[in-house]
PDB file of N, CA and C in Angstrom:
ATOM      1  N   UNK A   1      19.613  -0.101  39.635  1.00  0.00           N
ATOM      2  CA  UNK A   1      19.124   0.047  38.277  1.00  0.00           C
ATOM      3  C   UNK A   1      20.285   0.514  37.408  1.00  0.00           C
ATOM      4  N   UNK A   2      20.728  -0.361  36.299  1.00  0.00           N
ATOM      5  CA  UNK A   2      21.748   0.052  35.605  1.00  0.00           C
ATOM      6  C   UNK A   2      21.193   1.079  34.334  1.00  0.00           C
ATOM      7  N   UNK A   3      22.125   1.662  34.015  1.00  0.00           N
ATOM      8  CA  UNK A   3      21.780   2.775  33.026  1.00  0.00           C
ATOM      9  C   UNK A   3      21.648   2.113  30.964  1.00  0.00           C
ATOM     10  N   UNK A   4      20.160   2.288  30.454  1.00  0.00           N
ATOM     11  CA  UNK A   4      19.688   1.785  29.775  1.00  0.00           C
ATOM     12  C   UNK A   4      19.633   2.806  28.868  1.00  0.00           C
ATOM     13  N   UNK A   5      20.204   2.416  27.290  1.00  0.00           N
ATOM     14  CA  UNK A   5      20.271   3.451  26.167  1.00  0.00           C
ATOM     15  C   UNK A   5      18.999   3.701  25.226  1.00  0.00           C
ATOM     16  N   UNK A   6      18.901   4.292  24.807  1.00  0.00           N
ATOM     17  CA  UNK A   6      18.269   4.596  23.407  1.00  0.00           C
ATOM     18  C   UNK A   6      19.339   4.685  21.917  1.00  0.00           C
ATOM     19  N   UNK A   7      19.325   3.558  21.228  1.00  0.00           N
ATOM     20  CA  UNK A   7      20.287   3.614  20.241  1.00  0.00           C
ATOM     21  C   UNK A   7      19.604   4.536  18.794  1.00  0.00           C
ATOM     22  N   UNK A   8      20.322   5.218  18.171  1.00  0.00           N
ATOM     23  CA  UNK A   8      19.277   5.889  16.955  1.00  0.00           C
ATOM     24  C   UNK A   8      20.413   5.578  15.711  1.00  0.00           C
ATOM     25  N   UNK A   9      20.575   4.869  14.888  1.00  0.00           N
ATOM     26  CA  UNK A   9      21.406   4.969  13.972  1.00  0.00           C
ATOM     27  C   UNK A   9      21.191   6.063  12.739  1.00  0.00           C
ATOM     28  N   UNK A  10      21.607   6.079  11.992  1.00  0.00           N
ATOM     29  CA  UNK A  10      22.319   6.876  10.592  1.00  0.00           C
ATOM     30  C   UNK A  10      20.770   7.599  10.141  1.00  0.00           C
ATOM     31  N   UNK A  11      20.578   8.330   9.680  1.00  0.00           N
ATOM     32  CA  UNK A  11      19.317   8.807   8.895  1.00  0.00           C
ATOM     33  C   UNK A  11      17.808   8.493   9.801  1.00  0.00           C
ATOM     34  N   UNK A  12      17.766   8.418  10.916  1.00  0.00           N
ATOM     35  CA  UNK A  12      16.462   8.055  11.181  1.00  0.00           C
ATOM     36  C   UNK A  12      15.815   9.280  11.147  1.00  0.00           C
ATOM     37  N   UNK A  13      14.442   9.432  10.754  1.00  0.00           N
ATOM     38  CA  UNK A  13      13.536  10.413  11.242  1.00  0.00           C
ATOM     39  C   UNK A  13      12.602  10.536  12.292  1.00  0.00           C
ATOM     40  N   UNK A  14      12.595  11.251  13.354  1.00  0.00           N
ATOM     41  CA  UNK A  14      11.034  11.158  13.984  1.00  0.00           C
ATOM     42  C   UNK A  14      10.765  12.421  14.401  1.00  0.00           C
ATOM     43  N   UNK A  15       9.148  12.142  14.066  1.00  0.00           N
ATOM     44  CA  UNK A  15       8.034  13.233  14.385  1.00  0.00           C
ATOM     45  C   UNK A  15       8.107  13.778  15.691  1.00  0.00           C
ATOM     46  N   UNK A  16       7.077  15.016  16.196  1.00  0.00           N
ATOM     47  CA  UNK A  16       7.294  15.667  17.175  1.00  0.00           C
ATOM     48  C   UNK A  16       6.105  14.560  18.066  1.00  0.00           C
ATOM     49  N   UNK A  17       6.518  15.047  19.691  1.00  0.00           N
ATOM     50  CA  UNK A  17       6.060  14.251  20.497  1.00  0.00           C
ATOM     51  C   UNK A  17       5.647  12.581  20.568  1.00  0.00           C
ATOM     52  N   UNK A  18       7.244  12.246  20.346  1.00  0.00           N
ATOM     53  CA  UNK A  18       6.848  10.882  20.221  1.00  0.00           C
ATOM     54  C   UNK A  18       8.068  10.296  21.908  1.00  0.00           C
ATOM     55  N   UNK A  19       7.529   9.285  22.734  1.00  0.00           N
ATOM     56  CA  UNK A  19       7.940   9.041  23.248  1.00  0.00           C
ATOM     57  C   UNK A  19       8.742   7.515  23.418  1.00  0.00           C
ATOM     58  N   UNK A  20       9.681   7.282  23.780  1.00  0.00           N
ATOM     59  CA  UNK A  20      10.681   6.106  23.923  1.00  0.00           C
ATOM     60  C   UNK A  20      11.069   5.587  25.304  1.00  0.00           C
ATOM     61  N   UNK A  21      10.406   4.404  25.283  1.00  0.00           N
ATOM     62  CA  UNK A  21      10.664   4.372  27.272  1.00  0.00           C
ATOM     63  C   UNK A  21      11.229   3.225  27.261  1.00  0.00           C
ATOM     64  N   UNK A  22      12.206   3.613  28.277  1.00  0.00           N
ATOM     65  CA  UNK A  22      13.082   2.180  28.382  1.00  0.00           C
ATOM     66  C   UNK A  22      13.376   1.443  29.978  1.00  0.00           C
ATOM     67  N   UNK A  23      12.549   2.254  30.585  1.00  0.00           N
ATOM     68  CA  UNK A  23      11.979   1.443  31.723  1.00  0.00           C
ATOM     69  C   UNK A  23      10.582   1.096  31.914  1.00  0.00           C
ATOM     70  N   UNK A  24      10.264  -0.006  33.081  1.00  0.00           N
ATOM     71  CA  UNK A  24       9.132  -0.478  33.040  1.00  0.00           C
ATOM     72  C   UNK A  24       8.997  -0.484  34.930  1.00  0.00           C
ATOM     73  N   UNK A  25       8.200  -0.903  34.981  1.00  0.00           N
ATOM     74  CA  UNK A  25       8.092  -1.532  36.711  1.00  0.00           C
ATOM     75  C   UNK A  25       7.122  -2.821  36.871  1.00  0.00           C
ATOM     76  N   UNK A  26       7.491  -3.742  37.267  1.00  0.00           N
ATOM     77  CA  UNK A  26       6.525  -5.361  37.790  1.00  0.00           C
ATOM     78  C   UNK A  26       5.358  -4.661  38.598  1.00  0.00           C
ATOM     79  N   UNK A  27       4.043  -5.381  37.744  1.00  0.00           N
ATOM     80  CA  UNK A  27       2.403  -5.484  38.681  1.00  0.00           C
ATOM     81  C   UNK A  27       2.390  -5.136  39.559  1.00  0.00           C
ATOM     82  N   UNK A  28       3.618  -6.868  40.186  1.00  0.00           N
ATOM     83  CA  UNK A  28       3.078  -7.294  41.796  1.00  0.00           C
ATOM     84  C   UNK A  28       3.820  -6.078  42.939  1.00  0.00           C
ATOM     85  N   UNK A  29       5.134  -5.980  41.878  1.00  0.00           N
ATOM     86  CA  UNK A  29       6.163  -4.995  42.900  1.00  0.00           C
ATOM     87  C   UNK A  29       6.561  -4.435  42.212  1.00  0.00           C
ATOM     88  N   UNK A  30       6.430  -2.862  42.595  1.00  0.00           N
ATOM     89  CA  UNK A  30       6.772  -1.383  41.929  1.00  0.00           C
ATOM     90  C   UNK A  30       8.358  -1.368  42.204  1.00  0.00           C
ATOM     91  N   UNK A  31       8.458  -1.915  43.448  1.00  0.00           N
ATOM     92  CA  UNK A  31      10.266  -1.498  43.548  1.00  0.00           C
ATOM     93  C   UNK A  31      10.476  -2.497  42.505  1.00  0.00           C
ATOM     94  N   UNK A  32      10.499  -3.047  41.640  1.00  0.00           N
ATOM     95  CA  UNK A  32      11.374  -3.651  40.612  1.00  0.00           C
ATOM     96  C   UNK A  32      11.021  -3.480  39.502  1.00  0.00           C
ATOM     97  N   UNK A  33      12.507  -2.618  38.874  1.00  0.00           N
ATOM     98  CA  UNK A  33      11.930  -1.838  38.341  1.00  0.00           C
ATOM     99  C   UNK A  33      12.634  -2.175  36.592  1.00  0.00           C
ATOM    100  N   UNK A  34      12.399  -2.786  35.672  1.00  0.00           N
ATOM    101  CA  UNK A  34      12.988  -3.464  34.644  1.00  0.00           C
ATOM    102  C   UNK A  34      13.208  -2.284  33.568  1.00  0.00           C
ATOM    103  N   UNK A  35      14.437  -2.491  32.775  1.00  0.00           N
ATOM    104  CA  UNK A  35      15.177  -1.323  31.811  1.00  0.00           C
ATOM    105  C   UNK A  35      15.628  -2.102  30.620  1.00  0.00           C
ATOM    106  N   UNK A  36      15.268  -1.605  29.656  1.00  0.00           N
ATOM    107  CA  UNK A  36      15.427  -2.421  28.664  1.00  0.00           C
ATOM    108  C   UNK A  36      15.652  -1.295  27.103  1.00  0.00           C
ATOM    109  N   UNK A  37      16.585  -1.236  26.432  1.00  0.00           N
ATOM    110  CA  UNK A  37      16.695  -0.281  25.676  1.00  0.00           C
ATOM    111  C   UNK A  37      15.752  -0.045  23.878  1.00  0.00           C
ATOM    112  N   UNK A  38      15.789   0.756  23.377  1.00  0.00           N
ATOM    113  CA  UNK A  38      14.792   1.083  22.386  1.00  0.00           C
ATOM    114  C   UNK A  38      15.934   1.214  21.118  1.00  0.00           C
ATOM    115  N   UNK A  39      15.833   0.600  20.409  1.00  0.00           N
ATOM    116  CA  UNK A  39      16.798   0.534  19.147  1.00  0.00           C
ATOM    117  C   UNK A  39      15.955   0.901  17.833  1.00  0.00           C
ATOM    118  N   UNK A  40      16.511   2.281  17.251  1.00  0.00           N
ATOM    119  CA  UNK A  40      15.842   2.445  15.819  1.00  0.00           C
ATOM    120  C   UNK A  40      17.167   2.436  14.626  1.00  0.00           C
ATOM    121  N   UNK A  41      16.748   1.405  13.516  1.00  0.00           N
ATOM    122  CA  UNK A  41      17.893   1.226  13.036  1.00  0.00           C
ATOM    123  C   UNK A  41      17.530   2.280  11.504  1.00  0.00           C
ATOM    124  N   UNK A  42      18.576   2.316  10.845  1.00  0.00           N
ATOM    125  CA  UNK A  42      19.176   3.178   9.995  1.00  0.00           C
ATOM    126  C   UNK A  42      17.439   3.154   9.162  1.00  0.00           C
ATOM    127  N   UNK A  43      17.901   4.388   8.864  1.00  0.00           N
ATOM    128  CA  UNK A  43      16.954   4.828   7.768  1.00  0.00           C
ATOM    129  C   UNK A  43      14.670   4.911   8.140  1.00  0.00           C
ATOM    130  N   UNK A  44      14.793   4.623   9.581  1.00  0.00           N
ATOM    131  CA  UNK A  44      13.352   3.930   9.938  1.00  0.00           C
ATOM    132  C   UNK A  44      12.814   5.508  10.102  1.00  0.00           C
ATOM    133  N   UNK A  45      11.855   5.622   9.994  1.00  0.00           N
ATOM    134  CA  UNK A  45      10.783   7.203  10.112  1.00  0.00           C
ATOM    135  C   UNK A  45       9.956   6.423  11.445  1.00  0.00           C
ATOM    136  N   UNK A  46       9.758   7.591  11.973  1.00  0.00           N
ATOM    137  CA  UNK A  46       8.362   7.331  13.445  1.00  0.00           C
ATOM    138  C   UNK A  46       7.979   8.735  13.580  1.00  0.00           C
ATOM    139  N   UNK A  47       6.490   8.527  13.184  1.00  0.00           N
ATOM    140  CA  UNK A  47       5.955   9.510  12.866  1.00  0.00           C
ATOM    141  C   UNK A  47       5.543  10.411  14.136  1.00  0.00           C
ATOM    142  N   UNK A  48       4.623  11.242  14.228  1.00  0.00           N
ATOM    143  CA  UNK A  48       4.238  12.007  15.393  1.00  0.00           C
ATOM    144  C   UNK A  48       3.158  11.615  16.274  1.00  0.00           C
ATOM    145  N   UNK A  49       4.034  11.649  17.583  1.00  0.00           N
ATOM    146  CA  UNK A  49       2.674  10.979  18.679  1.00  0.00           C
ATOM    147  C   UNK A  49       3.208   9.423  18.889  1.00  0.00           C
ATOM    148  N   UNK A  50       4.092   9.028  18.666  1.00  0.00           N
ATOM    149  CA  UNK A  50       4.126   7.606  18.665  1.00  0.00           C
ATOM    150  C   UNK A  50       4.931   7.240  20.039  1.00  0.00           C
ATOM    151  N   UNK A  51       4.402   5.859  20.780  1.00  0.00           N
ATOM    152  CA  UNK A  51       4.998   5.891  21.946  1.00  0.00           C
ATOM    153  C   UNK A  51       5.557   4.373  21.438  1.00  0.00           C
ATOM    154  N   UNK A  52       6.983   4.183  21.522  1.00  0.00           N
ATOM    155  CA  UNK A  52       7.578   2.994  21.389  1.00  0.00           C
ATOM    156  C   UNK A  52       8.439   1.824  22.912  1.00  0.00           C
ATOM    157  N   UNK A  53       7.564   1.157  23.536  1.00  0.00           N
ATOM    158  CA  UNK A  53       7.818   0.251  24.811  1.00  0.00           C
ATOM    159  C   UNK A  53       9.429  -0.190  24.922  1.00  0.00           C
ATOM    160  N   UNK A  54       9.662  -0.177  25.825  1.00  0.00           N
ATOM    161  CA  UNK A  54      11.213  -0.505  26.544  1.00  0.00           C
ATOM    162  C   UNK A  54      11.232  -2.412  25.931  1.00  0.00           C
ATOM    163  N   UNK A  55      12.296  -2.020  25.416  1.00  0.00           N
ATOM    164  CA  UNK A  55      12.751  -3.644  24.659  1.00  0.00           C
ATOM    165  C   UNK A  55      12.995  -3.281  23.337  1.00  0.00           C
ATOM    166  N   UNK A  56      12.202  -2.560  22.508  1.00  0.00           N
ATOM    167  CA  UNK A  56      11.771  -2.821  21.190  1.00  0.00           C
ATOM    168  C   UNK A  56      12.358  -2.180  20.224  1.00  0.00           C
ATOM    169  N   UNK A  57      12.906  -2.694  18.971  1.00  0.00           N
ATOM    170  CA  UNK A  57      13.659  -2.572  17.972  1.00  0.00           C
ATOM    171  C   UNK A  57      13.165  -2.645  16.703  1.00  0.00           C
ATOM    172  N   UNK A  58      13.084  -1.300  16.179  1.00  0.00           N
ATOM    173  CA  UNK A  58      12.303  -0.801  14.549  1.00  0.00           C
ATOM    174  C   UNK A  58      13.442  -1.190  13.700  1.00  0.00           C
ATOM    175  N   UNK A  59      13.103  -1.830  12.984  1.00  0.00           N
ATOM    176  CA  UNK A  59      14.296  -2.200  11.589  1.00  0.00           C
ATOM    177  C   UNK A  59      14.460  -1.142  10.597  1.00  0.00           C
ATOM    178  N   UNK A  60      15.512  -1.699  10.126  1.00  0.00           N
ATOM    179  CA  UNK A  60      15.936  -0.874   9.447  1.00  0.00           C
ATOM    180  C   UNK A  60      15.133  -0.912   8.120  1.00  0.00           C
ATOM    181  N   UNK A  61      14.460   1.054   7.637  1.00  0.00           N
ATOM    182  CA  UNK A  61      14.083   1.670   6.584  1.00  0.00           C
ATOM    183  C   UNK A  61      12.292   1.347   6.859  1.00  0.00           C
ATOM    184  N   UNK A  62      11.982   0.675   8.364  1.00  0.00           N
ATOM    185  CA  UNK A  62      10.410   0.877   8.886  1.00  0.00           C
ATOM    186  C   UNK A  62       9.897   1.853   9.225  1.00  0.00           C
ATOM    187  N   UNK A  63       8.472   2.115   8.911  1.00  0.00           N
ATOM    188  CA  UNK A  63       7.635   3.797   8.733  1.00  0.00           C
ATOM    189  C   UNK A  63       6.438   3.137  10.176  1.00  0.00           C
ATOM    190  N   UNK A  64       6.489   3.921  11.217  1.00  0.00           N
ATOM    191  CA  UNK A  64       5.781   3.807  12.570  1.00  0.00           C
ATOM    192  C   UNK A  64       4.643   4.858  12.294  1.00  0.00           C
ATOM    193  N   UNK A  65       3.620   4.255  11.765  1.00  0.00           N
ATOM    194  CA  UNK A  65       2.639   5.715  11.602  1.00  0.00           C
ATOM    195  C   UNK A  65       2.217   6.396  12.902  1.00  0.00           C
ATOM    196  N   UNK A  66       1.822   7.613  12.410  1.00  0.00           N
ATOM    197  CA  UNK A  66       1.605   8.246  13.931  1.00  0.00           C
ATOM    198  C   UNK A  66       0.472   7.986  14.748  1.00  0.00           C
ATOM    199  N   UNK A  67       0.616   8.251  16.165  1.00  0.00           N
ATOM    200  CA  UNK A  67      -0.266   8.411  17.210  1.00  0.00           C
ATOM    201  C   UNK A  67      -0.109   6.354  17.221  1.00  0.00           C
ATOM    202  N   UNK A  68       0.538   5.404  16.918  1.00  0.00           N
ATOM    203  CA  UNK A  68       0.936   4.397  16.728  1.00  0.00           C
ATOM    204  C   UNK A  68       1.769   4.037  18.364  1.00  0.00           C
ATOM    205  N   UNK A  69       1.295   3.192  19.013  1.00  0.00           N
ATOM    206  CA  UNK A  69       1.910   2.278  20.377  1.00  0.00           C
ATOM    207  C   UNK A  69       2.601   1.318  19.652  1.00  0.00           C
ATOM    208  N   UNK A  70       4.021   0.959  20.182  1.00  0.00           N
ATOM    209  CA  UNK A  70       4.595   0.048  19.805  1.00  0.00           C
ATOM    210  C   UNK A  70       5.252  -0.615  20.700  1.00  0.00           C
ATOM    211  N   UNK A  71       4.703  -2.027  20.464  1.00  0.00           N
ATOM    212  CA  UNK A  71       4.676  -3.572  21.857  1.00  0.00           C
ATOM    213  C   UNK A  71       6.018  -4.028  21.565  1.00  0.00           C
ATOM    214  N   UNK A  72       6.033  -4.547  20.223  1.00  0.00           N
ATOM    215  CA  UNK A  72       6.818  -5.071  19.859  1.00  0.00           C
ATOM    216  C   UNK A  72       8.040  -5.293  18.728  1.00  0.00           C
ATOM    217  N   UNK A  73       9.358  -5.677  18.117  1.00  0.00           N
ATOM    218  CA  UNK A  73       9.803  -5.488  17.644  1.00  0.00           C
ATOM    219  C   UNK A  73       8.669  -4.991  15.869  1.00  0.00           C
ATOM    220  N   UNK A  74       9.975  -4.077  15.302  1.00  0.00           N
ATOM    221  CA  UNK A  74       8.931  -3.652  14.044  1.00  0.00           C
ATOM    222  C   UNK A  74      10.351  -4.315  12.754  1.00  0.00           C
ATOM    223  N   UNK A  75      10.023  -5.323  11.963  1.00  0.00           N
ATOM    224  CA  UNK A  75      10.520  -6.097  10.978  1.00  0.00           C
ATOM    225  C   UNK A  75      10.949  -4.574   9.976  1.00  0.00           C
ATOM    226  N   UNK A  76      12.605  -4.853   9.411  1.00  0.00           N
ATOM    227  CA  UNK A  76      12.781  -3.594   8.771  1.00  0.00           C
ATOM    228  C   UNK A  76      12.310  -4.059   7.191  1.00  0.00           C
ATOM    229  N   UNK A  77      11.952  -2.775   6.557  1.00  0.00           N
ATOM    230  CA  UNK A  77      11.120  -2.414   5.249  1.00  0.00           C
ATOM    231  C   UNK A  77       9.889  -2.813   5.846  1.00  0.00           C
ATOM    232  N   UNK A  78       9.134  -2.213   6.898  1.00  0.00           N
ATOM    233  CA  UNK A  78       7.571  -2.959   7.172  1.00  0.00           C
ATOM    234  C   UNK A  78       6.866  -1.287   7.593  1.00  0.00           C
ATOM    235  N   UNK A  79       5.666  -0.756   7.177  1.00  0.00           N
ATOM    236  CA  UNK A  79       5.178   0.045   7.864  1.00  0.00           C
ATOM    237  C   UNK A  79       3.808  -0.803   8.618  1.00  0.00           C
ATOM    238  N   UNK A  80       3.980  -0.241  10.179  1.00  0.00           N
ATOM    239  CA  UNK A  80       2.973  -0.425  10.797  1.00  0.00           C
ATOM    240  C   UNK A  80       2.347   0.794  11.597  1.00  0.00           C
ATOM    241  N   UNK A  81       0.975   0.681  12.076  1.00  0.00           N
ATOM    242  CA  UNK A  81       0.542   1.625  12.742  1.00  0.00           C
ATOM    243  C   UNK A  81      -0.517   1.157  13.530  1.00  0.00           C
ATOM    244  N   UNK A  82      -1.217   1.481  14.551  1.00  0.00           N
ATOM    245  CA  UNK A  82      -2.333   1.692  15.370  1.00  0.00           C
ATOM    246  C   UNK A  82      -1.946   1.124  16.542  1.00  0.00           C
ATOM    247  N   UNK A  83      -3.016   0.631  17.250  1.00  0.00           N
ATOM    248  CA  UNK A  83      -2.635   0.298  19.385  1.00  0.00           C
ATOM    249  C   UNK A  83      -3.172  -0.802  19.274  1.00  0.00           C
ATOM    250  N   UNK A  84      -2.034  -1.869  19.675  1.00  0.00           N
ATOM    251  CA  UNK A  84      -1.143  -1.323  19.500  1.00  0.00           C
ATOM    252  C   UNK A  84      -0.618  -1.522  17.957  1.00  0.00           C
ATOM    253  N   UNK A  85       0.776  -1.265  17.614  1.00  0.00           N
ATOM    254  CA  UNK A  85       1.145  -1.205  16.306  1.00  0.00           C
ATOM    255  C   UNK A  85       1.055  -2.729  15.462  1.00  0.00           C
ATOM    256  N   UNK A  86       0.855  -2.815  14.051  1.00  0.00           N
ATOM    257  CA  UNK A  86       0.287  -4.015  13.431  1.00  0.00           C
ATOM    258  C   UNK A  86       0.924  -3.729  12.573  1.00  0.00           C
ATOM    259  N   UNK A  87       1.354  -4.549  11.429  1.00  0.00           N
ATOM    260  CA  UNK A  87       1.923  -4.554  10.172  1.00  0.00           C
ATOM    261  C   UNK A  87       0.945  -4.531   8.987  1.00  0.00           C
ATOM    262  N   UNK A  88       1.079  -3.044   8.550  1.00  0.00           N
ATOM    263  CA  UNK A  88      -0.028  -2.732   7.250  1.00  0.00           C
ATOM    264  C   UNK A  88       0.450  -2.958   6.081  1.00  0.00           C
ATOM    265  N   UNK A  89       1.813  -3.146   5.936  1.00  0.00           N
ATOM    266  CA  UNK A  89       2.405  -4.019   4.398  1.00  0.00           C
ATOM    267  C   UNK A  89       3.805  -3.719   4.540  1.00  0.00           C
ATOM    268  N   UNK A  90       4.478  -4.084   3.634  1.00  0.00           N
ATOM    269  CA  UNK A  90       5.737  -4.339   3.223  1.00  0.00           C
ATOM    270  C   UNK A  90       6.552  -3.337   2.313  1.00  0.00           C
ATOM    271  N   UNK A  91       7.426  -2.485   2.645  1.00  0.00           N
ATOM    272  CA  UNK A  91       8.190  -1.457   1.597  1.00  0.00           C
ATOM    273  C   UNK A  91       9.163  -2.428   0.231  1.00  0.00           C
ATOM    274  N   UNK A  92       8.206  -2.892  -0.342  1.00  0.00           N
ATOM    275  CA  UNK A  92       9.359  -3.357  -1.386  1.00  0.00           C
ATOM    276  C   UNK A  92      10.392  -2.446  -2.556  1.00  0.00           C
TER     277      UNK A  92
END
């Protein structure tokens, strides 16, 4: 298992107890065990309680509302929230 980052750029904010996982493990077989890193780019807020999945990359100046699961990449200027996370509009 090679060693898998968490990237946080310039100004990000996040809330208390929020978790970032950047490993996973396969169904069929637990010994394989997949790592994949969590990228939050400049300026993105993630609020409190939020658990963000191994792969996935918040754009830059996106608001993760709290207690919010996040599957998949989050488009930057977008706030989303709930389980899992959905896109509730656009920061223009």
């Amino acid at each position: 298992m090679s060693a898998v980052g968490i990237i946080l750029e310039d100004g990000v904010m996040i809330g208390p107890h929020v978790t970032l996982l950047t490993v996973n493990h396969d169904l069929k077989d637990l010994q394989i065990i997949k790592c994949k890193p969590v990228t939050i780019k400049k300026e993105a807020w993630i609020g409190a309680n939020v658990t963000i999945l191994p792969g996935v990359t918040v754009g830059e100046g996106a608001v993760v509302g709290s207690a919010s699961v996040v599957t998949k990449d989050v488009a930057a200027h977008t706030v989303v929230a709930g389980n899992p996370a959905k896109v509730i509009k656009m920061i223009v």
